[in-house]
PDB file of N, CA and C in Angstrom:
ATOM      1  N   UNK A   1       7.161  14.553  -6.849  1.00  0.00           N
ATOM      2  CA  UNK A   1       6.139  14.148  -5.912  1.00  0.00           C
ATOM      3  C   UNK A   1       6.446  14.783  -4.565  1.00  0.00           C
ATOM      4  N   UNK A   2       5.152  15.107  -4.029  1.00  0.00           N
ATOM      5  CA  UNK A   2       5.513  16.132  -2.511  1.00  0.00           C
ATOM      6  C   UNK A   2       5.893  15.293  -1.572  1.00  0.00           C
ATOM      7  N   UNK A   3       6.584  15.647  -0.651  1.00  0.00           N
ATOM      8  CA  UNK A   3       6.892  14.628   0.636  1.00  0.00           C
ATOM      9  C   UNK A   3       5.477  14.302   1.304  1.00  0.00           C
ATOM     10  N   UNK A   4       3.956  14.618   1.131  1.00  0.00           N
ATOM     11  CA  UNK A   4       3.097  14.253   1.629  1.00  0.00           C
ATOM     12  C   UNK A   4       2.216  13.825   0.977  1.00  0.00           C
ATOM     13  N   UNK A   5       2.335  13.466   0.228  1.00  0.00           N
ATOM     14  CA  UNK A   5       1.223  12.982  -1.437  1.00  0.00           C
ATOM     15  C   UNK A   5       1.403  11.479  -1.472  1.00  0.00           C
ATOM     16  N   UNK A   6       0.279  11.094  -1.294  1.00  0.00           N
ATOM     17  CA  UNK A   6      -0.023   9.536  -1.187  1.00  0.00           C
ATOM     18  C   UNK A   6       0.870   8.669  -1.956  1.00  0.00           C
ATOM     19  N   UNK A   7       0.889   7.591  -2.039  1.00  0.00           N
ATOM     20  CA  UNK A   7       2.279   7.119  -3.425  1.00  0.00           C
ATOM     21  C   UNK A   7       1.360   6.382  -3.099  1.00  0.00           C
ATOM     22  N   UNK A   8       0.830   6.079  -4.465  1.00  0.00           N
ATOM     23  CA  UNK A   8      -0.372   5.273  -4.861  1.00  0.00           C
ATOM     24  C   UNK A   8       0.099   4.471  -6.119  1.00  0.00           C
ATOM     25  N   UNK A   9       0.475   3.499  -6.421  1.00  0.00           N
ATOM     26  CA  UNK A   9       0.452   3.008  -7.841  1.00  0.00           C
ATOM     27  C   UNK A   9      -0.754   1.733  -8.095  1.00  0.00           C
ATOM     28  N   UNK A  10      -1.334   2.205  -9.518  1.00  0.00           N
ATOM     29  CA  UNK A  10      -2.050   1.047 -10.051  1.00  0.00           C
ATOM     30  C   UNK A  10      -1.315   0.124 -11.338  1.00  0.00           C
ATOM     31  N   UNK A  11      -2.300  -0.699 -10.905  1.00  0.00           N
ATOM     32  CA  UNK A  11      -2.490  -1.917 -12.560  1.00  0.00           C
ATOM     33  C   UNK A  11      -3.417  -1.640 -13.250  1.00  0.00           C
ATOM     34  N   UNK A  12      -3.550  -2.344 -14.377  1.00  0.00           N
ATOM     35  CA  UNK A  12      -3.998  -2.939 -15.267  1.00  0.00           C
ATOM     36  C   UNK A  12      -4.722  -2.506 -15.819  1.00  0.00           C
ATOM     37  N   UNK A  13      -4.486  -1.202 -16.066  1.00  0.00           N
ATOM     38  CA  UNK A  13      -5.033  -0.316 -17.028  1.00  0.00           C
ATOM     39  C   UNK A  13      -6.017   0.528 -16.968  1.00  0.00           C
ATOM     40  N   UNK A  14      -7.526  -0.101 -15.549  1.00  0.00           N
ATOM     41  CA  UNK A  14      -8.770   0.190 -15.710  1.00  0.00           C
ATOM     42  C   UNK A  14      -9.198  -0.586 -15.910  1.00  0.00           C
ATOM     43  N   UNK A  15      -8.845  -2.237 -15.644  1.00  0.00           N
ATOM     44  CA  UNK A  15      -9.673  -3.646 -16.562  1.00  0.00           C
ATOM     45  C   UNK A  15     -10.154  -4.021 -15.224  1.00  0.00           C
ATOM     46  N   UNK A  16     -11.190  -4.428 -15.144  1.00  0.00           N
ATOM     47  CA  UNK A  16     -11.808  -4.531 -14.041  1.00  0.00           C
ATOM     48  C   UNK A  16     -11.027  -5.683 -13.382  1.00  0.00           C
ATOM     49  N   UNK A  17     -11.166  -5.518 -11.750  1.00  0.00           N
ATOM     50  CA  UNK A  17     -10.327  -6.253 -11.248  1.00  0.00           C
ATOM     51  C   UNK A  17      -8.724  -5.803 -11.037  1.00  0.00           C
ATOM     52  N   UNK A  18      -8.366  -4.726 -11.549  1.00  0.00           N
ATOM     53  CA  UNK A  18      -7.305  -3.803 -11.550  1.00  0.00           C
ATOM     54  C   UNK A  18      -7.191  -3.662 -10.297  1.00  0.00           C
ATOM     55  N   UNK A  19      -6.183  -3.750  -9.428  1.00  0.00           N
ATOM     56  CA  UNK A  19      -5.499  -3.067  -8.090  1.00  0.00           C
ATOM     57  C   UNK A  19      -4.812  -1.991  -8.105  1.00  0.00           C
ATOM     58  N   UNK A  20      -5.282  -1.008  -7.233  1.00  0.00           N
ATOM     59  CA  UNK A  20      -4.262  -0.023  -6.837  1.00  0.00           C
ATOM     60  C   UNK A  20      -3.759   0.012  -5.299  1.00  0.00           C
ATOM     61  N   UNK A  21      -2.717   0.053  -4.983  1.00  0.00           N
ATOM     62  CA  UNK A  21      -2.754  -0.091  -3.571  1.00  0.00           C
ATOM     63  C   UNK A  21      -1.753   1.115  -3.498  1.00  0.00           C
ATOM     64  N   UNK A  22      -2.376   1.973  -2.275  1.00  0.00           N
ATOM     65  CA  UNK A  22      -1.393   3.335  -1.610  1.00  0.00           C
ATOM     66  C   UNK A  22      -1.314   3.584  -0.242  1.00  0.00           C
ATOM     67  N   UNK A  23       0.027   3.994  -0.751  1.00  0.00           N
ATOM     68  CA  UNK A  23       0.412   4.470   1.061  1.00  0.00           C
ATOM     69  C   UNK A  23       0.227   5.601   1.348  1.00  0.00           C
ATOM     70  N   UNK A  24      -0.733   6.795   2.242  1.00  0.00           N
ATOM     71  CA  UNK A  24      -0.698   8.127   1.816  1.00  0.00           C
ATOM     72  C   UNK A  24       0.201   8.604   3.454  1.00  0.00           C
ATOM     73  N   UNK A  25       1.329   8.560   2.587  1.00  0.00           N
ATOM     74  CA  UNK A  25       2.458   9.367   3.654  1.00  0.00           C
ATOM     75  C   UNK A  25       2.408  10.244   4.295  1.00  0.00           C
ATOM     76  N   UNK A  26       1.306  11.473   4.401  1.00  0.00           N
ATOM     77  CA  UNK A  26       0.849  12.428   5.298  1.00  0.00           C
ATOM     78  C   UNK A  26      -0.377  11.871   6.394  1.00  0.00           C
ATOM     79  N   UNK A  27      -0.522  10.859   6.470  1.00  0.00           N
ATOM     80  CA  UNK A  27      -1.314   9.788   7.242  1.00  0.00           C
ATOM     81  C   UNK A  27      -0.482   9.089   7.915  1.00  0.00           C
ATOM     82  N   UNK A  28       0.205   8.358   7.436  1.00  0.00           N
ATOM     83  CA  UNK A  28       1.073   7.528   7.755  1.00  0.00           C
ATOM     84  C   UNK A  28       2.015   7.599   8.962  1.00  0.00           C
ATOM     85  N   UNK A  29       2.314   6.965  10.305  1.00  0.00           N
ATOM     86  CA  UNK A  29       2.946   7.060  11.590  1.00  0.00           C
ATOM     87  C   UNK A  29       4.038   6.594  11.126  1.00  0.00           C
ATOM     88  N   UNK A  30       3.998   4.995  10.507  1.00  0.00           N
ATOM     89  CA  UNK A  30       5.237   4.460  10.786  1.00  0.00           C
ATOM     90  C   UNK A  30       5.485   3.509  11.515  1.00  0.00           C
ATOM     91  N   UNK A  31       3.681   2.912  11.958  1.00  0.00           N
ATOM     92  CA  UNK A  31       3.834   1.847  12.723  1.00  0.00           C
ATOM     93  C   UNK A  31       4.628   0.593  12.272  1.00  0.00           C
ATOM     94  N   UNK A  32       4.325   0.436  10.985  1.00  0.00           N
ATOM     95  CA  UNK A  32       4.881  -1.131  10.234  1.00  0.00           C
ATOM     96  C   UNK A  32       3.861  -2.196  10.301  1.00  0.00           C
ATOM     97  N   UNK A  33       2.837  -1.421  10.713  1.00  0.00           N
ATOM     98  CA  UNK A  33       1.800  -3.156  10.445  1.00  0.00           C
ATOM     99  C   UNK A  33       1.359  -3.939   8.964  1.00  0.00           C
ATOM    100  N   UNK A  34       1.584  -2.668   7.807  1.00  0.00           N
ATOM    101  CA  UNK A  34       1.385  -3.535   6.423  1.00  0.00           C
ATOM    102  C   UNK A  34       2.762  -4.284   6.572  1.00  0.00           C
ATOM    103  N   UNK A  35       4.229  -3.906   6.559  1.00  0.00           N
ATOM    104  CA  UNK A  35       4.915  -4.806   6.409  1.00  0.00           C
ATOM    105  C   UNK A  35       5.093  -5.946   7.261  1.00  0.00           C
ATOM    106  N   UNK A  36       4.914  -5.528   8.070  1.00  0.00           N
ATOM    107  CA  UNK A  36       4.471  -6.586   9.092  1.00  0.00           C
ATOM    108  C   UNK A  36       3.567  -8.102   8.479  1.00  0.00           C
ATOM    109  N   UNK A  37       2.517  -7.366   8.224  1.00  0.00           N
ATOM    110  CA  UNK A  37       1.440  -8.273   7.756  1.00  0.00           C
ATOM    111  C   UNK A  37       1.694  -8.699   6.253  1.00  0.00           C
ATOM    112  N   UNK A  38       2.541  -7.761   5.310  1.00  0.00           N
ATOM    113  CA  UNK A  38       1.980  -8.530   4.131  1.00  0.00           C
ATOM    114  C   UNK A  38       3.421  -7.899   3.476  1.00  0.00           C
ATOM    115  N   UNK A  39       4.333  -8.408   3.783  1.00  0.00           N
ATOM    116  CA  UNK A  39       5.870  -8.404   3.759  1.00  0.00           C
ATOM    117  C   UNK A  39       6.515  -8.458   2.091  1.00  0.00           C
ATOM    118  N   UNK A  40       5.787  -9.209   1.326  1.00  0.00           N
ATOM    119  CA  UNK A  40       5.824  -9.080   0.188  1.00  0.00           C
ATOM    120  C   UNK A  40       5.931  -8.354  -0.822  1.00  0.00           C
ATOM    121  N   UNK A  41       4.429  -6.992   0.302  1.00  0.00           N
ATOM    122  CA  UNK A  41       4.091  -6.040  -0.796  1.00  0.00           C
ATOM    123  C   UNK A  41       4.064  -4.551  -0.127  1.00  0.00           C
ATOM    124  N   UNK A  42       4.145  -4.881   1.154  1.00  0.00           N
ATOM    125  CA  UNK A  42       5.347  -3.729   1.875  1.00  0.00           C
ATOM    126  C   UNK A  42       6.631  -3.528   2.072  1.00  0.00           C
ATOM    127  N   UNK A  43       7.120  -2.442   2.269  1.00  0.00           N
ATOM    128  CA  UNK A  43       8.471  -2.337   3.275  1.00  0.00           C
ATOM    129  C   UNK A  43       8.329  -0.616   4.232  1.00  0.00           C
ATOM    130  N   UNK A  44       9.328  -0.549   4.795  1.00  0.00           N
ATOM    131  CA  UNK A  44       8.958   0.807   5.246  1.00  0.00           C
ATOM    132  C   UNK A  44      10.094   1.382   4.756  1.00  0.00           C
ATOM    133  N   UNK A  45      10.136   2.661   4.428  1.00  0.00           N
ATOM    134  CA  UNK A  45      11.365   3.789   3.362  1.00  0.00           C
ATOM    135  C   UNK A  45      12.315   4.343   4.730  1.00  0.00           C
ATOM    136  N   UNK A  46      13.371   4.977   4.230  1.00  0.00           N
ATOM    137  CA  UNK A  46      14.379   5.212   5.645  1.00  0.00           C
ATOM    138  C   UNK A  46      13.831   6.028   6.695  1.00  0.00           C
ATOM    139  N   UNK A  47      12.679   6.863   6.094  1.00  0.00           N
ATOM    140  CA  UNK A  47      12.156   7.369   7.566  1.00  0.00           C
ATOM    141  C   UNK A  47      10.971   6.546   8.260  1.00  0.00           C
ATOM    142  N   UNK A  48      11.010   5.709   7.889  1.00  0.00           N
ATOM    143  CA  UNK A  48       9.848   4.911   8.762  1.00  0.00           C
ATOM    144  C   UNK A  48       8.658   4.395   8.226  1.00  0.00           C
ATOM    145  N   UNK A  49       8.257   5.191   7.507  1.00  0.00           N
ATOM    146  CA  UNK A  49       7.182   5.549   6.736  1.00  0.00           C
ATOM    147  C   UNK A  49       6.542   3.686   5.660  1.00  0.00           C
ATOM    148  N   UNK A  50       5.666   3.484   5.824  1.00  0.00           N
ATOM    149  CA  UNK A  50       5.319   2.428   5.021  1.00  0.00           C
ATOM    150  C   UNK A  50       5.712   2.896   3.252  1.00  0.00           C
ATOM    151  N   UNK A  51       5.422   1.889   2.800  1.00  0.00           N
ATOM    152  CA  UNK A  51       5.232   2.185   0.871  1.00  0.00           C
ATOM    153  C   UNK A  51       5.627   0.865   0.301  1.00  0.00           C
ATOM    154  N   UNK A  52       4.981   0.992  -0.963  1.00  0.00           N
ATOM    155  CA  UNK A  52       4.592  -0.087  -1.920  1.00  0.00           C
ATOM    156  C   UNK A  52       6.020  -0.498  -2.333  1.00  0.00           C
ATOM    157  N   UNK A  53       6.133  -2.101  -2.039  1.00  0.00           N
ATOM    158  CA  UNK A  53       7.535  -2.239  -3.027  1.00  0.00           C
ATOM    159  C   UNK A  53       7.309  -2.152  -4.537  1.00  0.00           C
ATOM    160  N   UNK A  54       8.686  -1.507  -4.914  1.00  0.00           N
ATOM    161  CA  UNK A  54       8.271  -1.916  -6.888  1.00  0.00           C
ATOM    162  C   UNK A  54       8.262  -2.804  -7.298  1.00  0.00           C
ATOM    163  N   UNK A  55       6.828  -2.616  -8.127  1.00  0.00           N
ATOM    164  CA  UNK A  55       6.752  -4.256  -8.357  1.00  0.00           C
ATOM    165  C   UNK A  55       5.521  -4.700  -8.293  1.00  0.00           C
ATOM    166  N   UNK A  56       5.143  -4.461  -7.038  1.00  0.00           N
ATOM    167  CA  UNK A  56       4.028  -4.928  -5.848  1.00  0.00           C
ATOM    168  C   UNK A  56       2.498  -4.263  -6.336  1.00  0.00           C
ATOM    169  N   UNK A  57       2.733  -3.068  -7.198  1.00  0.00           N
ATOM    170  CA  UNK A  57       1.608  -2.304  -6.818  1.00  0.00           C
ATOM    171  C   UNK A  57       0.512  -2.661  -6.984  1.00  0.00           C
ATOM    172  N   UNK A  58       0.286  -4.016  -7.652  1.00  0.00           N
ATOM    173  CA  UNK A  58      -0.756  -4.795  -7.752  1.00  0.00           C
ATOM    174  C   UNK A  58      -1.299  -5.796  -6.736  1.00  0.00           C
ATOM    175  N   UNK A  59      -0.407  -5.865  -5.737  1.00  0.00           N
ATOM    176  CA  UNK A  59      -0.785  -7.038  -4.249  1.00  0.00           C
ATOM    177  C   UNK A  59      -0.093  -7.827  -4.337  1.00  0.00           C
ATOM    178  N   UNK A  60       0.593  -7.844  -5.675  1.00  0.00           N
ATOM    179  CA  UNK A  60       1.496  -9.036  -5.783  1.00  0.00           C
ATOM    180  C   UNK A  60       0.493 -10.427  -5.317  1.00  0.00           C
ATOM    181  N   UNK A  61      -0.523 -10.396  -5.909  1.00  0.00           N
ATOM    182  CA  UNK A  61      -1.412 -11.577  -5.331  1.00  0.00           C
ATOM    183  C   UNK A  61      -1.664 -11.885  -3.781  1.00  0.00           C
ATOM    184  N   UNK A  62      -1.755 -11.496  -3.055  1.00  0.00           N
ATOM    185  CA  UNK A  62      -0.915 -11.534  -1.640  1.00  0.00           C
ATOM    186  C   UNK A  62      -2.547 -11.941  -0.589  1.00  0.00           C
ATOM    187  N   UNK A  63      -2.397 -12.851  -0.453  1.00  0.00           N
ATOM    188  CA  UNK A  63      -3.532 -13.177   0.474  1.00  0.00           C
ATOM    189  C   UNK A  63      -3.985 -12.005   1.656  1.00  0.00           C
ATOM    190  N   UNK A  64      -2.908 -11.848   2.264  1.00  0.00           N
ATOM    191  CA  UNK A  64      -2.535 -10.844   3.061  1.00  0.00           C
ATOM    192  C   UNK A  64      -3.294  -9.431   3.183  1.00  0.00           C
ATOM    193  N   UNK A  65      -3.368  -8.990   1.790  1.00  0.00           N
ATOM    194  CA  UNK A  65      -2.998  -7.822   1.201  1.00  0.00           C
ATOM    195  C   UNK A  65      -4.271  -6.892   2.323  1.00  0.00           C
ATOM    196  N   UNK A  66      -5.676  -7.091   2.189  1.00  0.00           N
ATOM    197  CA  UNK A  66      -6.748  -6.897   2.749  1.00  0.00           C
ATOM    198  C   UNK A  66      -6.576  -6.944   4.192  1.00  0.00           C
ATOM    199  N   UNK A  67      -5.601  -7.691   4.730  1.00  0.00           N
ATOM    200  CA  UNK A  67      -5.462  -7.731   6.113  1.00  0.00           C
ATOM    201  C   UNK A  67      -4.329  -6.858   6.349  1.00  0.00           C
ATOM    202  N   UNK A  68      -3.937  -6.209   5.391  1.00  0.00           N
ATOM    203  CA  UNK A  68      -2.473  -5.247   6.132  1.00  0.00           C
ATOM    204  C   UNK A  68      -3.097  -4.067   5.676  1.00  0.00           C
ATOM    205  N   UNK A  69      -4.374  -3.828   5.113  1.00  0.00           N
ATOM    206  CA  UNK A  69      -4.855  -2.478   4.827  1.00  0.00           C
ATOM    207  C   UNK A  69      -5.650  -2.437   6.419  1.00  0.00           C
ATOM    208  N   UNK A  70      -6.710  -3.186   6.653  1.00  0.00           N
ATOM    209  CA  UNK A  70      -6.797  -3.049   8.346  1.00  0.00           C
ATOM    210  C   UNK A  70      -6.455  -3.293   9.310  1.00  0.00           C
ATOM    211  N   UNK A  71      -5.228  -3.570   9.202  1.00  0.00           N
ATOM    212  CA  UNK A  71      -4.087  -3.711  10.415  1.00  0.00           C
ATOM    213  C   UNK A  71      -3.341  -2.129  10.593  1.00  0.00           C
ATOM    214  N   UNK A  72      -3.459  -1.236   9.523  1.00  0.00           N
ATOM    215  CA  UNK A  72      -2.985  -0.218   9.607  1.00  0.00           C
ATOM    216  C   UNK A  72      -4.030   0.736  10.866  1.00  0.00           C
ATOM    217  N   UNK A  73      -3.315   1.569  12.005  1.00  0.00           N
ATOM    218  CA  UNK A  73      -3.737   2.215  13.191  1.00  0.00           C
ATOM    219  C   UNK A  73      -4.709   3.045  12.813  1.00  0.00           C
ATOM    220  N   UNK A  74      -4.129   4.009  11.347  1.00  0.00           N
ATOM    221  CA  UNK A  74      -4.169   5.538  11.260  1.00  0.00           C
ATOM    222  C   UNK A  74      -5.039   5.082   9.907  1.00  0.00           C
ATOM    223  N   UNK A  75      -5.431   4.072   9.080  1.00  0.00           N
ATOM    224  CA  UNK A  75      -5.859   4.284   7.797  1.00  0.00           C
ATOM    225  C   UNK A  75      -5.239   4.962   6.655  1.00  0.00           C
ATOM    226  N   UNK A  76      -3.758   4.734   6.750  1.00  0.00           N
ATOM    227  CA  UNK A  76      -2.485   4.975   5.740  1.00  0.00           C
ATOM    228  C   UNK A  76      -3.038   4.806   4.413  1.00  0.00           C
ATOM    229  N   UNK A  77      -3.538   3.043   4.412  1.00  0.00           N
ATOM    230  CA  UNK A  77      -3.166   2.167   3.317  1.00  0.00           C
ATOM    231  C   UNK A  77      -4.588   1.824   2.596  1.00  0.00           C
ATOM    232  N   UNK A  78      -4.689   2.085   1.346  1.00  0.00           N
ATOM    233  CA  UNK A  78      -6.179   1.512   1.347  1.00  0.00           C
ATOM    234  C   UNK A  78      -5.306   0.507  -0.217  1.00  0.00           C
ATOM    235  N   UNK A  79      -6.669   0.422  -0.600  1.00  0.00           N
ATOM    236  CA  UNK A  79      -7.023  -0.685  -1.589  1.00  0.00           C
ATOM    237  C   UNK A  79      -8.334  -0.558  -2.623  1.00  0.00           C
ATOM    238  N   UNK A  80      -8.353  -0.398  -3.745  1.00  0.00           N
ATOM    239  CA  UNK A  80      -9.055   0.059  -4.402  1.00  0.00           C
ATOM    240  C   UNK A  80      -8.846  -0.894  -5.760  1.00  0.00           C
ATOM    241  N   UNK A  81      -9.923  -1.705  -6.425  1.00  0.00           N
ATOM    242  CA  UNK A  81      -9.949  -2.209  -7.535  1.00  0.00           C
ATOM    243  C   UNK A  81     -11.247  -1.260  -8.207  1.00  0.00           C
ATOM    244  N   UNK A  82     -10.577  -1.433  -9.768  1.00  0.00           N
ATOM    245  CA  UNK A  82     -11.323  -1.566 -10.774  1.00  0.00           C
ATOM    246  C   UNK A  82     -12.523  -2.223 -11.149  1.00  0.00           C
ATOM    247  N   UNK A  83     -13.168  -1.380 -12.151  1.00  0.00           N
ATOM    248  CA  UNK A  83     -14.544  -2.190 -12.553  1.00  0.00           C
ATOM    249  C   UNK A  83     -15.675  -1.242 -12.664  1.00  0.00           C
TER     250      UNK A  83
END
């Protein structure tokens, strides 16, 4: 994977209702507002950079989740379900 290529992981196959949530690292500053906001299913990597914990790539259910995609400055992080 390139050092600037989104790290995107999905769920659930394509079953509707499926989450994918990505961080696209050539976007990305480094502010910290997903982890900030939704701590669960962020962290930021040693250079700063936001990304999905493993695990998470589904929202980890996360109430949050929708509010740390527009808390982001630059539009890093989106959110995309199935269906």
């Amino acid at each position: 994977m390139s050092g600037d290529a989104p790290r995107e992981r999905r769920t659930g196959g394509g079953a509707a209702g499926a989450v994918a949530v990505a961080v696209d690292r050539g976007v990305c500053i480094g502010a910290g507002q997903c982890a900030l906001t939704a701590p669960e299913v962020f962290t930021q990597d040693d250079d700063g950079f936001g990304q999905v914990l493993p695990g998470r790539e589904d929202g980890h259910g996360s109430a949050l989740l929708r509010e740390a995609v527009r808390a982001c400055p630059v539009s890093a992080v989106s959110l995309r379900t199935g269906g």
